[in-house]
PDB file of N, CA and C in Angstrom:
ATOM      1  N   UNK A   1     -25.299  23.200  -9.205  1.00  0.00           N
ATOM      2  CA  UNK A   1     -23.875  23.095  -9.482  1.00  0.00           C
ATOM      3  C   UNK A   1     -23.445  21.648  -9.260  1.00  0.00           C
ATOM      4  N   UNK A   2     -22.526  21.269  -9.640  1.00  0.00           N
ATOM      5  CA  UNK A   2     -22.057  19.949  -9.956  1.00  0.00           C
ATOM      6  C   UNK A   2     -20.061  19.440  -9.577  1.00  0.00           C
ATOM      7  N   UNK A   3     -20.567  18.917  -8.781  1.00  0.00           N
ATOM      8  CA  UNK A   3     -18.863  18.911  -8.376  1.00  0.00           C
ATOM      9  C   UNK A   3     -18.284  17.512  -8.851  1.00  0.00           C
ATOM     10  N   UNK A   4     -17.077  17.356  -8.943  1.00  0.00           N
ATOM     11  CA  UNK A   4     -16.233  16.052  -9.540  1.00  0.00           C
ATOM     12  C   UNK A   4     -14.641  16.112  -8.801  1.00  0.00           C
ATOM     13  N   UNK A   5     -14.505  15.032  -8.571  1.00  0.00           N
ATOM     14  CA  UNK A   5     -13.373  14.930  -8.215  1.00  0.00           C
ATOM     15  C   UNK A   5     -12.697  13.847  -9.007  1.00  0.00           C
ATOM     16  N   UNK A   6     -11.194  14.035  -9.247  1.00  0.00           N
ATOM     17  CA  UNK A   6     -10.182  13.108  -9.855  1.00  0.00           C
ATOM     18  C   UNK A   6      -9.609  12.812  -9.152  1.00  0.00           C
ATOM     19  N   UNK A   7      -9.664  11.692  -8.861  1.00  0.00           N
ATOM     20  CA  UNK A   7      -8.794  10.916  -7.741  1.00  0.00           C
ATOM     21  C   UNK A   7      -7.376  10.009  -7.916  1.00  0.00           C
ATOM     22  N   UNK A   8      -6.246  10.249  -7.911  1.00  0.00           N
ATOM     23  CA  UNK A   8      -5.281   9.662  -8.196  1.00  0.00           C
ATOM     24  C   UNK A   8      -4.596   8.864  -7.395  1.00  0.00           C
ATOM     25  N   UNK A   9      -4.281   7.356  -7.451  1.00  0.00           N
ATOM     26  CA  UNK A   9      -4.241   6.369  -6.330  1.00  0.00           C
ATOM     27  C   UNK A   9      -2.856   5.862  -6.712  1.00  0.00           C
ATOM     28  N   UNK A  10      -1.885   6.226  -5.834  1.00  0.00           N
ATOM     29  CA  UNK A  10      -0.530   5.021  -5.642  1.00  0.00           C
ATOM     30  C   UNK A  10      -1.185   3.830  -4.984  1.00  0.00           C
ATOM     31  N   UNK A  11      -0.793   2.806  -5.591  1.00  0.00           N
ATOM     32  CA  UNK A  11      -1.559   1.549  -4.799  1.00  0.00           C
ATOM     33  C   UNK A  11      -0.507   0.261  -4.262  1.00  0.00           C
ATOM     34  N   UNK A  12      -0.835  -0.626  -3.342  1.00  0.00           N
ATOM     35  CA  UNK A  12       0.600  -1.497  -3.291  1.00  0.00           C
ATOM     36  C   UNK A  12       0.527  -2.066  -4.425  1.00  0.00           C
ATOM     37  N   UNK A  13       2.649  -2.642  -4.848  1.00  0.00           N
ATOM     38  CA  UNK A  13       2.636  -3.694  -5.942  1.00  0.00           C
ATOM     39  C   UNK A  13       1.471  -4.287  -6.168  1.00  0.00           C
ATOM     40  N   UNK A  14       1.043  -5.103  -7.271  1.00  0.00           N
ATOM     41  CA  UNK A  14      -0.058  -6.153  -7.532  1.00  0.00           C
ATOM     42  C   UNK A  14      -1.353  -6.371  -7.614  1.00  0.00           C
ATOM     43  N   UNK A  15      -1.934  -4.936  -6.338  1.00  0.00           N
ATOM     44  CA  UNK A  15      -2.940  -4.829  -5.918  1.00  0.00           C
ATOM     45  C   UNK A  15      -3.836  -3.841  -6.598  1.00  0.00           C
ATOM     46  N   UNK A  16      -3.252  -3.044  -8.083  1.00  0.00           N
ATOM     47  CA  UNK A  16      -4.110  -2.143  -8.755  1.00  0.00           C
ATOM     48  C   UNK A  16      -6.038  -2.580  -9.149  1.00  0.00           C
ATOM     49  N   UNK A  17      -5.691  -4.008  -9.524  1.00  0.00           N
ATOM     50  CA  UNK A  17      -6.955  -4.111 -10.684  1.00  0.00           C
ATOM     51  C   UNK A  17      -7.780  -4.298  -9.410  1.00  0.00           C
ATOM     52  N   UNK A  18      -7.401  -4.329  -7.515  1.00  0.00           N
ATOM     53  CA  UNK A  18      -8.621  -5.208  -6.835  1.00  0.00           C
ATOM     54  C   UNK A  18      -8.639  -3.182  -6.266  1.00  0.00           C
ATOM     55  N   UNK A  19      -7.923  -2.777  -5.954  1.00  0.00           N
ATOM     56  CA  UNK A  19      -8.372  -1.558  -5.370  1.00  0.00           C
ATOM     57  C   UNK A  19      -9.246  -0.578  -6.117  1.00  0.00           C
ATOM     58  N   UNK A  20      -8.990  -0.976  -7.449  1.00  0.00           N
ATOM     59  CA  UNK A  20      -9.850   0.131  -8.666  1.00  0.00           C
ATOM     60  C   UNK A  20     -11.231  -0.755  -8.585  1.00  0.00           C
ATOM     61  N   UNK A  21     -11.947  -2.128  -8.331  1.00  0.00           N
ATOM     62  CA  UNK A  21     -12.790  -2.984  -7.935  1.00  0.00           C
ATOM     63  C   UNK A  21     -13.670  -1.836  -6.943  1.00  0.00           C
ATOM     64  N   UNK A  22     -12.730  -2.098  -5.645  1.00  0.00           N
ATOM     65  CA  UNK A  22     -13.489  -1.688  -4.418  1.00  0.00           C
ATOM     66  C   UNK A  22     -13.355  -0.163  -4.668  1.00  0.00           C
ATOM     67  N   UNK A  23     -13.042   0.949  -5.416  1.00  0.00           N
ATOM     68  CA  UNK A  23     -13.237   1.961  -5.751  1.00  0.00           C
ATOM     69  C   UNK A  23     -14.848   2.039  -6.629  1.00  0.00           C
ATOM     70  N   UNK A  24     -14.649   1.292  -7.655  1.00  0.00           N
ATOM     71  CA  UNK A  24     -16.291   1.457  -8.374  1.00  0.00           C
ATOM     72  C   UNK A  24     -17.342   1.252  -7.856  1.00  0.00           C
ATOM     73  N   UNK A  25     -17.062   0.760  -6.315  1.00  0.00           N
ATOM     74  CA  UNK A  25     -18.115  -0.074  -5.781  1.00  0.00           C
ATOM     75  C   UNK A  25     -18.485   1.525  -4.787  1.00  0.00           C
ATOM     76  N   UNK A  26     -18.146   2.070  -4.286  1.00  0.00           N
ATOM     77  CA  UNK A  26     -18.291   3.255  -3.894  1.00  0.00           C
ATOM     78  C   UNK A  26     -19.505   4.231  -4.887  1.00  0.00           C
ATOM     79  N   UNK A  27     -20.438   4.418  -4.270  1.00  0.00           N
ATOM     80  CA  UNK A  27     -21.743   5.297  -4.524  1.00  0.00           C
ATOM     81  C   UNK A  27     -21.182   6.788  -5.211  1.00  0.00           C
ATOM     82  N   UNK A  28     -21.423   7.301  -6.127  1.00  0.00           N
ATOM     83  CA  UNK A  28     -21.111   8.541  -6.623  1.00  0.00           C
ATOM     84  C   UNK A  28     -19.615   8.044  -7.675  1.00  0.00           C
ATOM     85  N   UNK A  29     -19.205   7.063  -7.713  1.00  0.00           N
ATOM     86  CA  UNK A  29     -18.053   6.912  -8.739  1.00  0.00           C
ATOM     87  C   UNK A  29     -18.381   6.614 -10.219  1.00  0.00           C
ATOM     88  N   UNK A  30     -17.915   7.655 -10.832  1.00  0.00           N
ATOM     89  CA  UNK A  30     -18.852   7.686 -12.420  1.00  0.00           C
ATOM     90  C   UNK A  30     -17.893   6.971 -13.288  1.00  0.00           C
ATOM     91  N   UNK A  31     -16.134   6.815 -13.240  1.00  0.00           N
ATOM     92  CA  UNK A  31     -15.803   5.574 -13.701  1.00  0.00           C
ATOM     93  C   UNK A  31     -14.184   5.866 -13.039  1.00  0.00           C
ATOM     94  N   UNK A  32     -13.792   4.920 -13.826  1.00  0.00           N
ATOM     95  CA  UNK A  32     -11.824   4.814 -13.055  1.00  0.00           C
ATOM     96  C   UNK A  32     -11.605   3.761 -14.169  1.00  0.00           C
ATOM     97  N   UNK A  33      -9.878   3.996 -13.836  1.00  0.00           N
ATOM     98  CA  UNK A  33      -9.413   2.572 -14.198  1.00  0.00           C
ATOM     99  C   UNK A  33      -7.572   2.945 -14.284  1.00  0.00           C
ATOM    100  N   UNK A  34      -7.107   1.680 -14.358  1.00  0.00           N
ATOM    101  CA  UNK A  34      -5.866   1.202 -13.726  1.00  0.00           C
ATOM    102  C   UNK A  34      -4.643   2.239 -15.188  1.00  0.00           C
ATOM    103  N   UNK A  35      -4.109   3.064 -14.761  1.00  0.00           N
ATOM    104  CA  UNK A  35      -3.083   3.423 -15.428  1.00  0.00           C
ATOM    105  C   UNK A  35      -1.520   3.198 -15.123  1.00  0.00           C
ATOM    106  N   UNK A  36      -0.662   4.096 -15.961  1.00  0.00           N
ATOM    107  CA  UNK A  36       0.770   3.587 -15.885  1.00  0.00           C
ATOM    108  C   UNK A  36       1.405   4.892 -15.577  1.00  0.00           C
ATOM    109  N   UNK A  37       2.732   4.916 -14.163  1.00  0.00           N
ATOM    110  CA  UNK A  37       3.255   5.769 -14.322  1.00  0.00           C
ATOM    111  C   UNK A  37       3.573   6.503 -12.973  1.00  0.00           C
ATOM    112  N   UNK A  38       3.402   7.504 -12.247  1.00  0.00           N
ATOM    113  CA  UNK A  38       3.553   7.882 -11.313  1.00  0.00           C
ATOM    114  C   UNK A  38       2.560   7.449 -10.181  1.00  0.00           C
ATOM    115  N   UNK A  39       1.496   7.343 -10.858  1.00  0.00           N
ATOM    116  CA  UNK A  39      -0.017   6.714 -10.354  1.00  0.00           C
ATOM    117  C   UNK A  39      -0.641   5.551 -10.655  1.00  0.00           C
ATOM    118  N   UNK A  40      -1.039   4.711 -10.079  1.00  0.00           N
ATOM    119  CA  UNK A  40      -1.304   3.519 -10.387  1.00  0.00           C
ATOM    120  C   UNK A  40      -3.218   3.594 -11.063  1.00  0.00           C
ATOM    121  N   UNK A  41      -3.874   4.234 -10.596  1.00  0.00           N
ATOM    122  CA  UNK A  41      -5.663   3.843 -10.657  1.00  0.00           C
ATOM    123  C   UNK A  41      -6.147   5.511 -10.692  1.00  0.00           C
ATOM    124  N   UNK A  42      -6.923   6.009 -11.644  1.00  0.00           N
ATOM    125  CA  UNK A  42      -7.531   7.127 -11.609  1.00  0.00           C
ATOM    126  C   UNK A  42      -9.128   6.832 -11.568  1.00  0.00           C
ATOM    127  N   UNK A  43      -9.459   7.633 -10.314  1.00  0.00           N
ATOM    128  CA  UNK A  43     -11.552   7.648 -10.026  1.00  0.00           C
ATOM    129  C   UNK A  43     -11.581   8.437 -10.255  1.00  0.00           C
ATOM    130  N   UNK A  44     -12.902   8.646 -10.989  1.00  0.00           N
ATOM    131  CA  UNK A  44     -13.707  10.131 -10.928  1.00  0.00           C
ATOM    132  C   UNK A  44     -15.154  10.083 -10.377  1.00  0.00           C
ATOM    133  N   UNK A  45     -15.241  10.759  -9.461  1.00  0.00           N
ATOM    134  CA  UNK A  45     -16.531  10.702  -8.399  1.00  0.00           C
ATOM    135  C   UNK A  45     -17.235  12.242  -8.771  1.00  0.00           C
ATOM    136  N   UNK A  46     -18.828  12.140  -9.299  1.00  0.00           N
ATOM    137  CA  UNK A  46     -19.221  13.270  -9.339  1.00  0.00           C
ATOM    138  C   UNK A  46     -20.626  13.464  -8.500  1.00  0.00           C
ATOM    139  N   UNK A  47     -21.024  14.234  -7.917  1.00  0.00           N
ATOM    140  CA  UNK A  47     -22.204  14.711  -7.337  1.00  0.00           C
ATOM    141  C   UNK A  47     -22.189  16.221  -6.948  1.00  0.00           C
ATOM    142  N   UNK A  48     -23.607  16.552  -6.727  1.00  0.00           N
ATOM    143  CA  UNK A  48     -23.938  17.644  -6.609  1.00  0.00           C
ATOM    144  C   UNK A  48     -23.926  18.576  -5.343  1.00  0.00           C
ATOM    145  N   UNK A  49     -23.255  17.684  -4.140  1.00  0.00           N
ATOM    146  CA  UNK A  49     -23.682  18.441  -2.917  1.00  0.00           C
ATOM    147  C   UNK A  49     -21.684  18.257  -2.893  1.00  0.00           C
ATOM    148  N   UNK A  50     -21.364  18.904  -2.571  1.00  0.00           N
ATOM    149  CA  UNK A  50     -19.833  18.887  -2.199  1.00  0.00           C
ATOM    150  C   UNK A  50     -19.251  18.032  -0.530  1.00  0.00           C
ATOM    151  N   UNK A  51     -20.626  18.204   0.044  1.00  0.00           N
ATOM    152  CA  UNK A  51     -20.410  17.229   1.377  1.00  0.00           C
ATOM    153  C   UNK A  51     -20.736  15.912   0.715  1.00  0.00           C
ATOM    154  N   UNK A  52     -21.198  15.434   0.358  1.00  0.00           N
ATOM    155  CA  UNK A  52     -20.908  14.133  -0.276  1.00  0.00           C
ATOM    156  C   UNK A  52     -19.667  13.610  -1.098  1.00  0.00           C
ATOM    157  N   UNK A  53     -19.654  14.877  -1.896  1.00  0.00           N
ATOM    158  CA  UNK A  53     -18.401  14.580  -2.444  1.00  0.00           C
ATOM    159  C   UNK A  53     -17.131  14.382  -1.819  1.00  0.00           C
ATOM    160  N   UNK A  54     -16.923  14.934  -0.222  1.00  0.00           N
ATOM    161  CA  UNK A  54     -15.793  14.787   0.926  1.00  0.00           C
ATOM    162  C   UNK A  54     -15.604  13.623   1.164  1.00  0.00           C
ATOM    163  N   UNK A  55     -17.141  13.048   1.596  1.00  0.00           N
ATOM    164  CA  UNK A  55     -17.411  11.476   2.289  1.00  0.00           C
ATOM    165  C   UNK A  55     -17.009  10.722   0.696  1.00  0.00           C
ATOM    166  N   UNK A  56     -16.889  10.626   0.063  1.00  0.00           N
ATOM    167  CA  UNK A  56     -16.807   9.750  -0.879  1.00  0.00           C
ATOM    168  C   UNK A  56     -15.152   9.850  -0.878  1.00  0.00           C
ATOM    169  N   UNK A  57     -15.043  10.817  -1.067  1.00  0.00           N
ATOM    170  CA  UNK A  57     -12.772  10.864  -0.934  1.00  0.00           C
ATOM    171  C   UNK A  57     -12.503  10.329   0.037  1.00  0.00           C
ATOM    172  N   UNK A  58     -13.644  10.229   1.228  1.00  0.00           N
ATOM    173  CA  UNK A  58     -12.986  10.060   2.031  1.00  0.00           C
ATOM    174  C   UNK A  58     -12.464   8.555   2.044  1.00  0.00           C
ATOM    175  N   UNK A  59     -14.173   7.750   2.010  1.00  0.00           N
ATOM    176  CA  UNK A  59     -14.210   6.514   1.855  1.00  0.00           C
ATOM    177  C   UNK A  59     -13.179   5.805   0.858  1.00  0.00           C
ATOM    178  N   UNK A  60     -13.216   6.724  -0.028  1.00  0.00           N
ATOM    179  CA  UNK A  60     -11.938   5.890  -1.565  1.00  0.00           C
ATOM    180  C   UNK A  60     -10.656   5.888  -0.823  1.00  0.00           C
ATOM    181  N   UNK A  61     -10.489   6.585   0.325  1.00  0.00           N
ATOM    182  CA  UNK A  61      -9.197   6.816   0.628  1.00  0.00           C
ATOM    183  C   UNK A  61      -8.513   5.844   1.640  1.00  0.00           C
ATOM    184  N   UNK A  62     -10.202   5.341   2.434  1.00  0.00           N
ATOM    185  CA  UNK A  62     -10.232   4.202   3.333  1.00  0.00           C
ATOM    186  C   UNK A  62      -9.536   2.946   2.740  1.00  0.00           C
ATOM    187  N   UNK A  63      -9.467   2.198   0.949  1.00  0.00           N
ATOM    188  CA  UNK A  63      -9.509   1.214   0.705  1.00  0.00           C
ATOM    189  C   UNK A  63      -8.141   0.329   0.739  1.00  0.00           C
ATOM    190  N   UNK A  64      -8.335  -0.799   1.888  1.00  0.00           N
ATOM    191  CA  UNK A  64      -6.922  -1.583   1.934  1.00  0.00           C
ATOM    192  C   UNK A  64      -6.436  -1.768   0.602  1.00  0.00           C
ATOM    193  N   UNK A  65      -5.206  -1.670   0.552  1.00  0.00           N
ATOM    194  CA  UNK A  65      -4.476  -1.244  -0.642  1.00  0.00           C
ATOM    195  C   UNK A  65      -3.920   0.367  -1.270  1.00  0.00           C
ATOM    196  N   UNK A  66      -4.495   0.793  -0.803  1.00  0.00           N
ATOM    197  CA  UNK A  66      -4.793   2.245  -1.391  1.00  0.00           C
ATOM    198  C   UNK A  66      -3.725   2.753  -0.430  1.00  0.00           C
ATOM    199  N   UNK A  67      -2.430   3.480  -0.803  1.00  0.00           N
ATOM    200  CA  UNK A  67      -1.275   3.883  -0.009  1.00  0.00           C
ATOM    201  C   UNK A  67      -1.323   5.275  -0.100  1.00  0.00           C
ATOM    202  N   UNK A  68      -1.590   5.906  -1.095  1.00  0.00           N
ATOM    203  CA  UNK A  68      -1.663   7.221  -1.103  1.00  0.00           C
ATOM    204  C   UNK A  68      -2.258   7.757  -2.356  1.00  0.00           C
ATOM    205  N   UNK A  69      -2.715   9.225  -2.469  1.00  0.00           N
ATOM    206  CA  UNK A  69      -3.856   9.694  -2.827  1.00  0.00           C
ATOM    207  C   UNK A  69      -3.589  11.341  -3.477  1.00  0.00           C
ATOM    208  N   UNK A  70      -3.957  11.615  -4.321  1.00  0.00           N
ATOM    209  CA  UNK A  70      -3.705  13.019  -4.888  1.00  0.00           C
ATOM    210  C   UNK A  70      -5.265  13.178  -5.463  1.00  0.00           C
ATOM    211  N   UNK A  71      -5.819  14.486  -4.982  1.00  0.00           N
ATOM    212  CA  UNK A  71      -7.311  14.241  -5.472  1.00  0.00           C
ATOM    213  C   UNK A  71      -7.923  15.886  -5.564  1.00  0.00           C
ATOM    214  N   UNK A  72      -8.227  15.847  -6.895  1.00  0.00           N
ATOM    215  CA  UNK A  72      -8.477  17.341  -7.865  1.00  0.00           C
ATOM    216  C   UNK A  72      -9.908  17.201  -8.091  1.00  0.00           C
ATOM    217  N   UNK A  73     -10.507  18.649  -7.588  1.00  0.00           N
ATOM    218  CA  UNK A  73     -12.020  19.023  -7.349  1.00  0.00           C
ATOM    219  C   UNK A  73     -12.549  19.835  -8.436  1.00  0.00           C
ATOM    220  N   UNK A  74     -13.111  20.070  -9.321  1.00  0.00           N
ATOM    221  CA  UNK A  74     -13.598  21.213 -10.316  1.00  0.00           C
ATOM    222  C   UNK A  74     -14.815  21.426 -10.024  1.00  0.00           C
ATOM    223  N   UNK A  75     -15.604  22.361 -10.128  1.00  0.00           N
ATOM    224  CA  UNK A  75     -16.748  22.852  -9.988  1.00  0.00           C
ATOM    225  C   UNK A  75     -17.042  22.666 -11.397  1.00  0.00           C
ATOM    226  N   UNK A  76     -18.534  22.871 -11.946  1.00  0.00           N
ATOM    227  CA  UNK A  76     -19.647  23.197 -13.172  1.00  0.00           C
ATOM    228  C   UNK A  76     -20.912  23.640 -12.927  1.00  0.00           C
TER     229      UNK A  76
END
């Protein structure tokens, strides 16, 4: 089975294109990038063990800049 998460990032003013940077740089992130609108940066992180997949939200969630976080799991 195969898990994915969508990660949706409010980020500070200015700081979108460096936080979506230190997001790709994160192990298990299959791509992202900087949108418009309620949310500033969408990741999508996929792997197969769902405890990895925690540590990886978790870490994306760690990144200076990164203010807040909305983040959707689907199974396959």
């Amino acid at each position: 089975m195969s898990f994915s998460a969508y990660i949706l990032g409010v980020c500070q003013i200015g700081r979108e294109k460096e936080v979506l940077e230190e997001c790709l740089k994160v192990k298990d992130v299959a791509e992202g990038t900087v949108v418009f609108g309620e949310y500033d940066v969408i990741v999508k992180v996929v792997t197969d063990d769902v405890k990895e997949l925690s540590r990886r939200v978790e870490e994306i969630r760690r990144i200076d800049g990164l203010l807040r976080t909305t983040t959707l799991i689907s199974m396959q």
